[in-house]
C-alpha atoms as a PDB file:
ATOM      1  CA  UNK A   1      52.709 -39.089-138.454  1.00  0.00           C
ATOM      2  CA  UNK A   2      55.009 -41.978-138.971  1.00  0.00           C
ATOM      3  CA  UNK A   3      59.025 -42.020-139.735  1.00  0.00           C
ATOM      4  CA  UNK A   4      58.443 -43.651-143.720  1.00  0.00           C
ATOM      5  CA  UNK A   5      55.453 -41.091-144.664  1.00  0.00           C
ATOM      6  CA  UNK A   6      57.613 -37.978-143.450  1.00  0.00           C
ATOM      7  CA  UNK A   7      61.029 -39.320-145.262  1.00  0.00           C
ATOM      8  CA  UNK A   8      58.712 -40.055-148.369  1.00  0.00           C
ATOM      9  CA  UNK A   9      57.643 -36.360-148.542  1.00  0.00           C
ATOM     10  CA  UNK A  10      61.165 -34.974-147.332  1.00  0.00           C
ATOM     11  CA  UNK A  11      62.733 -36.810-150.217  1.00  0.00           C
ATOM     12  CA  UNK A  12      60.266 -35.463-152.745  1.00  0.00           C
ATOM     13  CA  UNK A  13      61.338 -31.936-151.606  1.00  0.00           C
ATOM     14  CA  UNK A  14      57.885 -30.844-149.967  1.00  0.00           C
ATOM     15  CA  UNK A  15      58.209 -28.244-147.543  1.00  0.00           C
ATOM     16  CA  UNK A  16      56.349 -28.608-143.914  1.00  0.00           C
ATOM     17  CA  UNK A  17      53.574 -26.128-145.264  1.00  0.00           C
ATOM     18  CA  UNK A  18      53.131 -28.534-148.351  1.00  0.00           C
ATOM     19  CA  UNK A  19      53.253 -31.368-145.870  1.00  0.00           C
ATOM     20  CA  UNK A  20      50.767 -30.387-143.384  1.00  0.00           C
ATOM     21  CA  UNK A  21      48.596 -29.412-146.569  1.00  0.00           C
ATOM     22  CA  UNK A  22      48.186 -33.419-147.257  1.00  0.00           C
ATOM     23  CA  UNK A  23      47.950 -34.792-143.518  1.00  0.00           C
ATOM     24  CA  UNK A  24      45.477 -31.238-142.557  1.00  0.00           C
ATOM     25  CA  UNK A  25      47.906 -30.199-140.281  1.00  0.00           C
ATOM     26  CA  UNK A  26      50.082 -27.159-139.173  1.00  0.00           C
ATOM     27  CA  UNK A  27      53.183 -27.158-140.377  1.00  0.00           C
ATOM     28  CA  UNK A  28      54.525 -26.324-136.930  1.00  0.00           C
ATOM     29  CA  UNK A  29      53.049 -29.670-135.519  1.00  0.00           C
ATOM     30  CA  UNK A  30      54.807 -31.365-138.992  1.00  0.00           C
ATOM     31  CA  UNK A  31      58.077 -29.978-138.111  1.00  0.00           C
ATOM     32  CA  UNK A  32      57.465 -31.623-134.296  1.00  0.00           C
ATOM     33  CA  UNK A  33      57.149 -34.579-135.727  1.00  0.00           C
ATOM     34  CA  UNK A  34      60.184 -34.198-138.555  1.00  0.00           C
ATOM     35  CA  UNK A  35      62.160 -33.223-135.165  1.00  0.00           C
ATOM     36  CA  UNK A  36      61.212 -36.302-133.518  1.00  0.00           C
ATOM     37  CA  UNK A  37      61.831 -38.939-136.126  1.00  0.00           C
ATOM     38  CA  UNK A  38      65.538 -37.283-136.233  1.00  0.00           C
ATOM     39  CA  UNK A  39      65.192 -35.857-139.540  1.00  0.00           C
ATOM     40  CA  UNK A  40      65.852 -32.893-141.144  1.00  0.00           C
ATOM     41  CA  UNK A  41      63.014 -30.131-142.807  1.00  0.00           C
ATOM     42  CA  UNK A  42      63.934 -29.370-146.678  1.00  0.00           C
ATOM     43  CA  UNK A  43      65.422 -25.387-146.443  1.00  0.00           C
ATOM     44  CA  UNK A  44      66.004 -25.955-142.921  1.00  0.00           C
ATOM     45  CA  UNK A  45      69.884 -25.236-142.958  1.00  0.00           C
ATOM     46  CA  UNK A  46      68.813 -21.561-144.360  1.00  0.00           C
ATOM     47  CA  UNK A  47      67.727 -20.823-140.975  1.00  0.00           C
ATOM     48  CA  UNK A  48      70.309 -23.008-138.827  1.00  0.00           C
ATOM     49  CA  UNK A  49      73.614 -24.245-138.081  1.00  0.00           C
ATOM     50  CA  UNK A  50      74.723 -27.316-136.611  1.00  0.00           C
ATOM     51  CA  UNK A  51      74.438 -26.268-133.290  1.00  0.00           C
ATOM     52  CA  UNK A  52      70.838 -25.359-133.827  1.00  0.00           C
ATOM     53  CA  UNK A  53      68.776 -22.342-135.261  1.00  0.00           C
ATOM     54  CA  UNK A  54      70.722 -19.031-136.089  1.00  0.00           C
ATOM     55  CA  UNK A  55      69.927 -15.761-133.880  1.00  0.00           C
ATOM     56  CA  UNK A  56      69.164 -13.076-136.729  1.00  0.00           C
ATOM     57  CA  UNK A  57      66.104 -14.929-138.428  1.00  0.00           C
ATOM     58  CA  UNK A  58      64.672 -15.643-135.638  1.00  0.00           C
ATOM     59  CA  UNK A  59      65.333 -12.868-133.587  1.00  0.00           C
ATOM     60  CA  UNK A  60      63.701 -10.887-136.896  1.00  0.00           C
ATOM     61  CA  UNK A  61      60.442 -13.364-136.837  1.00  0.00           C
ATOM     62  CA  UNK A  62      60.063 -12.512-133.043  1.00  0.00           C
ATOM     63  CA  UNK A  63      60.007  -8.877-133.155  1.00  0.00           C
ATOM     64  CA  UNK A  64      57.770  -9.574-135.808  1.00  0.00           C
ATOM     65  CA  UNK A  65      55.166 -10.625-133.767  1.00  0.00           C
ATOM     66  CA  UNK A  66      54.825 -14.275-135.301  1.00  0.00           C
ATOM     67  CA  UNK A  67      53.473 -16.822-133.299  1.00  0.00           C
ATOM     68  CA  UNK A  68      55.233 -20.528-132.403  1.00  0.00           C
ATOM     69  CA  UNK A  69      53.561 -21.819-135.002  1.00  0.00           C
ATOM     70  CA  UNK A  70      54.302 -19.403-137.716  1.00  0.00           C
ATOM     71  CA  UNK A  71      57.666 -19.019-136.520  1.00  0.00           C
ATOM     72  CA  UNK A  72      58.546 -22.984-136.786  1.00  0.00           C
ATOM     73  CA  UNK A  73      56.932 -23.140-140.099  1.00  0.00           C
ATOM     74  CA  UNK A  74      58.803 -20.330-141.915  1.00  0.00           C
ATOM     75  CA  UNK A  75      61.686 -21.817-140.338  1.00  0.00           C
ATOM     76  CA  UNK A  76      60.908 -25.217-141.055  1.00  0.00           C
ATOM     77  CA  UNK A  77      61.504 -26.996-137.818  1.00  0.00           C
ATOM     78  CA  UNK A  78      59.866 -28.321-134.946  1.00  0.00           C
ATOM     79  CA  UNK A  79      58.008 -25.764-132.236  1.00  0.00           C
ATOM     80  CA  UNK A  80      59.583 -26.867-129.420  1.00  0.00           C
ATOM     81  CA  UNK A  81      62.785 -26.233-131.361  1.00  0.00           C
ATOM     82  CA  UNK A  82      61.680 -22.473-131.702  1.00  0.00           C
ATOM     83  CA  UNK A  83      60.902 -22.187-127.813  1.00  0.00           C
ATOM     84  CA  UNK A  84      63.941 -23.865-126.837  1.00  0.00           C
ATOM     85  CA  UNK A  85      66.200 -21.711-129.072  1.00  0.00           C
ATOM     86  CA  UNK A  86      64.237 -18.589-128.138  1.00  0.00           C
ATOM     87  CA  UNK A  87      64.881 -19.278-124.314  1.00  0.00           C
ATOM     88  CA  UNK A  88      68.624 -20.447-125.270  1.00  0.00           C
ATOM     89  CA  UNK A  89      69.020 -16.444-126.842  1.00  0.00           C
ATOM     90  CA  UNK A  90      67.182 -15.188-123.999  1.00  0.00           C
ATOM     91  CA  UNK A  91      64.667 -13.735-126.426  1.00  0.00           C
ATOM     92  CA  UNK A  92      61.475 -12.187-125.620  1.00  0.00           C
ATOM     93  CA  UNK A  93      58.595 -14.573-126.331  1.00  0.00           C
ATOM     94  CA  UNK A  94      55.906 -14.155-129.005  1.00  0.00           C
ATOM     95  CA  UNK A  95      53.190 -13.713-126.656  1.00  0.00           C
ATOM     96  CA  UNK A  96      55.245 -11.128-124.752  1.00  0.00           C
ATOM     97  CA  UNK A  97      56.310  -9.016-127.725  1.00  0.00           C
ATOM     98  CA  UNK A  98      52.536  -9.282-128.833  1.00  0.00           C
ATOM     99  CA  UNK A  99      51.384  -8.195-125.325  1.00  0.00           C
ATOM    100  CA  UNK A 100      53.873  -5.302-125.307  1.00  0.00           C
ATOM    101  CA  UNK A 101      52.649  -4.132-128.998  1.00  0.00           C
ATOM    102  CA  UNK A 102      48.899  -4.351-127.852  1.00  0.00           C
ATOM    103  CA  UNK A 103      49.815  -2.284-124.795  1.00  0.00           C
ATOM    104  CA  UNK A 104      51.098   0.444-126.686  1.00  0.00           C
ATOM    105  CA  UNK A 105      48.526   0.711-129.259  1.00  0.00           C
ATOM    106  CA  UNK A 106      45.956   0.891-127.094  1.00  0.00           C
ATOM    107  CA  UNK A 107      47.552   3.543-125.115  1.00  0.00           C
ATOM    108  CA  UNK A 108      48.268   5.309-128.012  1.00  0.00           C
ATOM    109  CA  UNK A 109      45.067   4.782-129.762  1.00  0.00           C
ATOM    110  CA  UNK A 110      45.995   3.080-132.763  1.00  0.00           C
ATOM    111  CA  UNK A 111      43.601   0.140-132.479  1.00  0.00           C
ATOM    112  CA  UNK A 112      43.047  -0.605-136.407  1.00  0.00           C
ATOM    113  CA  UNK A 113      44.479  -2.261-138.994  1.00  0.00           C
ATOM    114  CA  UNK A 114      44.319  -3.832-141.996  1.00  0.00           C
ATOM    115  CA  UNK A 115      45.018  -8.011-141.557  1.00  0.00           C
ATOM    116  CA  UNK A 116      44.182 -11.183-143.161  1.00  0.00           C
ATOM    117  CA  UNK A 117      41.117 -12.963-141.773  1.00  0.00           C
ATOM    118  CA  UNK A 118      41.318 -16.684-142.593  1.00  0.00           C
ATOM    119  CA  UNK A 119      37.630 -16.622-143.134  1.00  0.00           C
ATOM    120  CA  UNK A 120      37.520 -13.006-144.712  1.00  0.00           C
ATOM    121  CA  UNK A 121      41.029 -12.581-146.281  1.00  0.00           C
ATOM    122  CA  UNK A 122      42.573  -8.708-145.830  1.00  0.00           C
ATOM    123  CA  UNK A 123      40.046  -6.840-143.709  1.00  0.00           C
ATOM    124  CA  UNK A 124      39.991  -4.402-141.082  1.00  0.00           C
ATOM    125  CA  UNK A 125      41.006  -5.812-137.855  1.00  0.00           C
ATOM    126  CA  UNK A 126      40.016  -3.629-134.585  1.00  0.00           C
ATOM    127  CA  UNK A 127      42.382  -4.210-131.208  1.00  0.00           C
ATOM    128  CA  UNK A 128      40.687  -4.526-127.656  1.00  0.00           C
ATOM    129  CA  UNK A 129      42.879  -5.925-124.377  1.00  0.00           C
ATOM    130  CA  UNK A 130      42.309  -9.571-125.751  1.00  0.00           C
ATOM    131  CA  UNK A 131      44.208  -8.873-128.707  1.00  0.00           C
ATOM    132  CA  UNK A 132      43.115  -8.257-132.563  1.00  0.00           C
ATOM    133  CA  UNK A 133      39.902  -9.194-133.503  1.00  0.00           C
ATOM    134  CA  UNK A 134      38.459  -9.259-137.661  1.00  0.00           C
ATOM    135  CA  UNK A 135      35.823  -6.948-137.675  1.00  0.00           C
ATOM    136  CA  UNK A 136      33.640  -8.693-139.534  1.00  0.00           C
ATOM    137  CA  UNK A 137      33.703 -11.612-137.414  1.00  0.00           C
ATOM    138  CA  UNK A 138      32.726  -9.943-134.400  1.00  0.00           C
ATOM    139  CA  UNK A 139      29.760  -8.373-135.716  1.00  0.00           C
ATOM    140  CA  UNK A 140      28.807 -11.960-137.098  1.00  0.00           C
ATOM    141  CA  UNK A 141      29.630 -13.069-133.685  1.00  0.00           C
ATOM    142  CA  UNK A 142      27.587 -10.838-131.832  1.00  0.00           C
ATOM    143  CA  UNK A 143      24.619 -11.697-134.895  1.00  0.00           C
ATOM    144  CA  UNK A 144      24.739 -15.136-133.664  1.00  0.00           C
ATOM    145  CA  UNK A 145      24.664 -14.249-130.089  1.00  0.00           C
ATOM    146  CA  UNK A 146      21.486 -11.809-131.082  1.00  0.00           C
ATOM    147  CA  UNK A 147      19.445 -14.554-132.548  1.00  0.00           C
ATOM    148  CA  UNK A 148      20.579 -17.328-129.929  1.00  0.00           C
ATOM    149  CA  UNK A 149      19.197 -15.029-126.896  1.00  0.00           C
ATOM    150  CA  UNK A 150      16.512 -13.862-129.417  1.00  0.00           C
ATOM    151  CA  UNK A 151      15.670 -17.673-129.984  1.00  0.00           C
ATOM    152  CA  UNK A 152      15.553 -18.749-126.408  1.00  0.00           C
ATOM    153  CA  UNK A 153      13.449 -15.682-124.881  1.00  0.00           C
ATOM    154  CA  UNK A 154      10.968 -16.855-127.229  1.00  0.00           C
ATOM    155  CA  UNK A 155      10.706 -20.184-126.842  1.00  0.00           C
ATOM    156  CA  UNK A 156      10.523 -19.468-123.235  1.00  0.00           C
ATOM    157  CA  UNK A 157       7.501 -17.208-124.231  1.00  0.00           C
ATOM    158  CA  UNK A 158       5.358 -19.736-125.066  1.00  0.00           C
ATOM    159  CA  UNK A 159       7.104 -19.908-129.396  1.00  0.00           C
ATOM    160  CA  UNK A 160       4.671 -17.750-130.453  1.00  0.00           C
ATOM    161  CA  UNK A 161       2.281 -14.587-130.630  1.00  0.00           C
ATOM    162  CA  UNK A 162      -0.365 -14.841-127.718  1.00  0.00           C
ATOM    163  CA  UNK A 163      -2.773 -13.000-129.889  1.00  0.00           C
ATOM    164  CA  UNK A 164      -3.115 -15.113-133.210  1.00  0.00           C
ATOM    165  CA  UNK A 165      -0.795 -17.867-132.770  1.00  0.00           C
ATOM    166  CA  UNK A 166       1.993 -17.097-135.426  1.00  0.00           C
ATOM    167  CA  UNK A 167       4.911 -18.551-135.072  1.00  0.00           C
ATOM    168  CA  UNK A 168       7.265 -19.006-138.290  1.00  0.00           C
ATOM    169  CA  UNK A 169       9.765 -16.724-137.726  1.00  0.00           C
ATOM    170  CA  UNK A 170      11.087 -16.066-134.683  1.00  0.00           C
ATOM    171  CA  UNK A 171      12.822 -12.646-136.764  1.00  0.00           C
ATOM    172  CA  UNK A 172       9.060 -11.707-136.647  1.00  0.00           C
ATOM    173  CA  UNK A 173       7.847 -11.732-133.116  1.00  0.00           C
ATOM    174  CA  UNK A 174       8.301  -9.007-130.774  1.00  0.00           C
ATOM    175  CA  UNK A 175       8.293  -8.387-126.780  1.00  0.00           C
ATOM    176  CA  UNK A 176       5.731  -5.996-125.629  1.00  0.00           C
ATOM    177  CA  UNK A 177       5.810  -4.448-122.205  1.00  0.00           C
ATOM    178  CA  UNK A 178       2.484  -4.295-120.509  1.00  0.00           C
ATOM    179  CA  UNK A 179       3.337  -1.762-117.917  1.00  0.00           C
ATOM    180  CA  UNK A 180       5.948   1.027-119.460  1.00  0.00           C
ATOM    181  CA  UNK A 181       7.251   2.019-115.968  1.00  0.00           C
ATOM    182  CA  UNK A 182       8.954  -1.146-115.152  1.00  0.00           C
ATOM    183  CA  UNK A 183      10.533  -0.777-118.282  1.00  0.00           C
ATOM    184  CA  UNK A 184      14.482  -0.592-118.306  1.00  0.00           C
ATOM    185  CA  UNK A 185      15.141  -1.067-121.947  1.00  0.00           C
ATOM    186  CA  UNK A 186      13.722  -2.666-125.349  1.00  0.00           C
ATOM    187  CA  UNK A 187      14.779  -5.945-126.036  1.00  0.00           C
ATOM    188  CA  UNK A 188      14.651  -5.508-129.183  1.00  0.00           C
ATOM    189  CA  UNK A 189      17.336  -2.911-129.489  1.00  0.00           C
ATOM    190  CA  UNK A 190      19.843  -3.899-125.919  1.00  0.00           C
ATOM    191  CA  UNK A 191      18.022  -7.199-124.929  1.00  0.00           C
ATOM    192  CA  UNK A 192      20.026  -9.720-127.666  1.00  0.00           C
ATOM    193  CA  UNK A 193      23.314  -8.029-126.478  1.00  0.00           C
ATOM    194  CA  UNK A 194      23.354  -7.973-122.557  1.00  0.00           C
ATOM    195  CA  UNK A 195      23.626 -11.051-120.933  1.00  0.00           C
ATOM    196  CA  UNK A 196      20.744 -13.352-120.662  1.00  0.00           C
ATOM    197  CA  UNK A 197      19.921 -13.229-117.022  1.00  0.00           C
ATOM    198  CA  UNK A 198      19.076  -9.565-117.775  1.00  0.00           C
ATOM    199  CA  UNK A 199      16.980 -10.158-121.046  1.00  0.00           C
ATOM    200  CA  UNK A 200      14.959 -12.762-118.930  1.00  0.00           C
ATOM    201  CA  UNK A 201      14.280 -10.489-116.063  1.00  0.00           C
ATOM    202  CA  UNK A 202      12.310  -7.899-118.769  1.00  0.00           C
ATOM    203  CA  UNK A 203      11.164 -10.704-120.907  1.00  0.00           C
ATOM    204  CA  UNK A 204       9.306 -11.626-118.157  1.00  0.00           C
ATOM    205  CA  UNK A 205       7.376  -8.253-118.039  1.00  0.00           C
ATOM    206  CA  UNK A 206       6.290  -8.580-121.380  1.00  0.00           C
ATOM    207  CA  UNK A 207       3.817 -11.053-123.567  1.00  0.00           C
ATOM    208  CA  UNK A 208       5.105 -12.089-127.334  1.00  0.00           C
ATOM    209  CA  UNK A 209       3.185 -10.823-129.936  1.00  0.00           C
ATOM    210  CA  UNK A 210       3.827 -10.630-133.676  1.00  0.00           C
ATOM    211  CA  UNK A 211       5.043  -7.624-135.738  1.00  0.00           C
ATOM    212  CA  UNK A 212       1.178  -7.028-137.280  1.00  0.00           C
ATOM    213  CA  UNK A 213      -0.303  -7.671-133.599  1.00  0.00           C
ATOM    214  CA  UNK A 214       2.004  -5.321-131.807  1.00  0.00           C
ATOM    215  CA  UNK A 215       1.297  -3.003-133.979  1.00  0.00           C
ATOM    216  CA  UNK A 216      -2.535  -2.885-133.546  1.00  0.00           C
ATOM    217  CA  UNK A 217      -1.693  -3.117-129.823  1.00  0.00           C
ATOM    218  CA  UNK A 218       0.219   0.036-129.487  1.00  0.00           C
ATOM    219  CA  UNK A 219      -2.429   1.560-132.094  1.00  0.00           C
ATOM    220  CA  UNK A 220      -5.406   0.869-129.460  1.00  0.00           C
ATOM    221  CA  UNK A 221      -6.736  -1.118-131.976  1.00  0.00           C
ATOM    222  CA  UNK A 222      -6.726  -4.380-130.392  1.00  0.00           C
ATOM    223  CA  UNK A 223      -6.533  -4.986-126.726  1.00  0.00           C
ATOM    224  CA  UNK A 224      -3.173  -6.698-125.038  1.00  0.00           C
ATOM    225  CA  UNK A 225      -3.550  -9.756-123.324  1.00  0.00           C
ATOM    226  CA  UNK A 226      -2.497 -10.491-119.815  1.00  0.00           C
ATOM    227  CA  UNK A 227       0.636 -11.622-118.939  1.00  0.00           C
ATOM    228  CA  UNK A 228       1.442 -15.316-118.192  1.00  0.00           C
ATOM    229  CA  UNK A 229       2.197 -15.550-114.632  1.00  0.00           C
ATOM    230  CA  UNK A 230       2.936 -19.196-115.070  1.00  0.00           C
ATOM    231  CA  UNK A 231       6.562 -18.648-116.558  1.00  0.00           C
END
């Protein structure tokens, strides 16, 4: 971002939120940039002195539990302005105060909460040792993971059902073991969700049929065919 742009927007009383709004952009990065041009964010001197930012707000935005980046943009200044002040207090950083909360809710147990999801907006958010995770996004996440694996164990099955041919939809097709005692688990139910080293190792004890075939497999009606030794 150049020097004229920034004092063009500064002058027109946009905040760095506004700002990075036009350029698609943090508002933390903006303030960087405001910091390195040597000028000054509008409703800046709320937050600071002349010396530099003032210890209450910030220490208040810490404990919070708000990142760099949301820190330097309520504050309107630059991020490394925030870290440097925060080691000049000798205040706790945001990822250790954040580290410290998730350590004691998890001890305790109190691993859910209601946040805002940028792609869901206020939803339940569940904690695990990585930190808080939308709920809704991980089950979408682990959708996509489903029909990924789903996708390449039948592709790697020859794309289609060995009986009739069918091959639309892969939602369709289905894994059937020829010998139940080397089973170790359905693949429809566990094999989209362990890794795929594992799903490969039973997909290869089973032929691909579809949903109608299968079921006149298991019903005696029609006979299985052999497995493809080839893969």
């Amino acid at each position: 971002m150049d020097k004229p742009f920034l004092e063009s927007c500064l002058a027109a009383g946009m905040s760095l939120p506004e700002i990075g709004e036009v350029v698609g952009r943090p508002a933390g990065t903006v303030g960087y940039w405001v910091t390195r041009h040597g000028l000054r964010a509008n409703g800046s001197r709320k937050y600071t002195t002349g010396k530099g930012i003032k210890r209450e707000p910030l220490q208040e935005l810490v404990q919070a539990g708000k990142t760099l980046g949301q820190i330097a943009s309520h504050l309107e200044v630059g991020i490394n302005t925030v870290r440097y002040w925060i080691e000049r207090y000798g205040l706790p950083t945001p990822r250790e105060v954040r580290r410290r909360d998730r350590q004691e809710r998890l001890s305790t147990g109190d691993t859910r909460a209601t946040r805002t999801c940028r792609h869901h907006g206020e939803t339940e958010f569940v904690l695990d040792r990585f930190g808080w995770r939308c709920r809704r996004c991980r089950q979408e996440a682990v959708s996509r993971r489903r029909r990924k694996v789903k996708r390449i164990l039948v592709q790697e099955a020859g794309g289609g059902c060995r009986i009739c041919g069918y091959s639309r939809f892969a939602g369709a097709l289905q894994f059937h073991h020829l010998d139940p005692e080397t089973k170790r688990f359905a693949l429809s139910q566990k094999g989209h969700t362990v890794g795929l080293a594992p799903a490969r190792q039973e997909a290869a004890k089973c032929v691909l049929l579809c949903a109608n075939c299968h079921a006149e497999v298991e019903a005696g009606i029609t006979a299985a065919p052999e497995l493809d030794t080839r893969r």
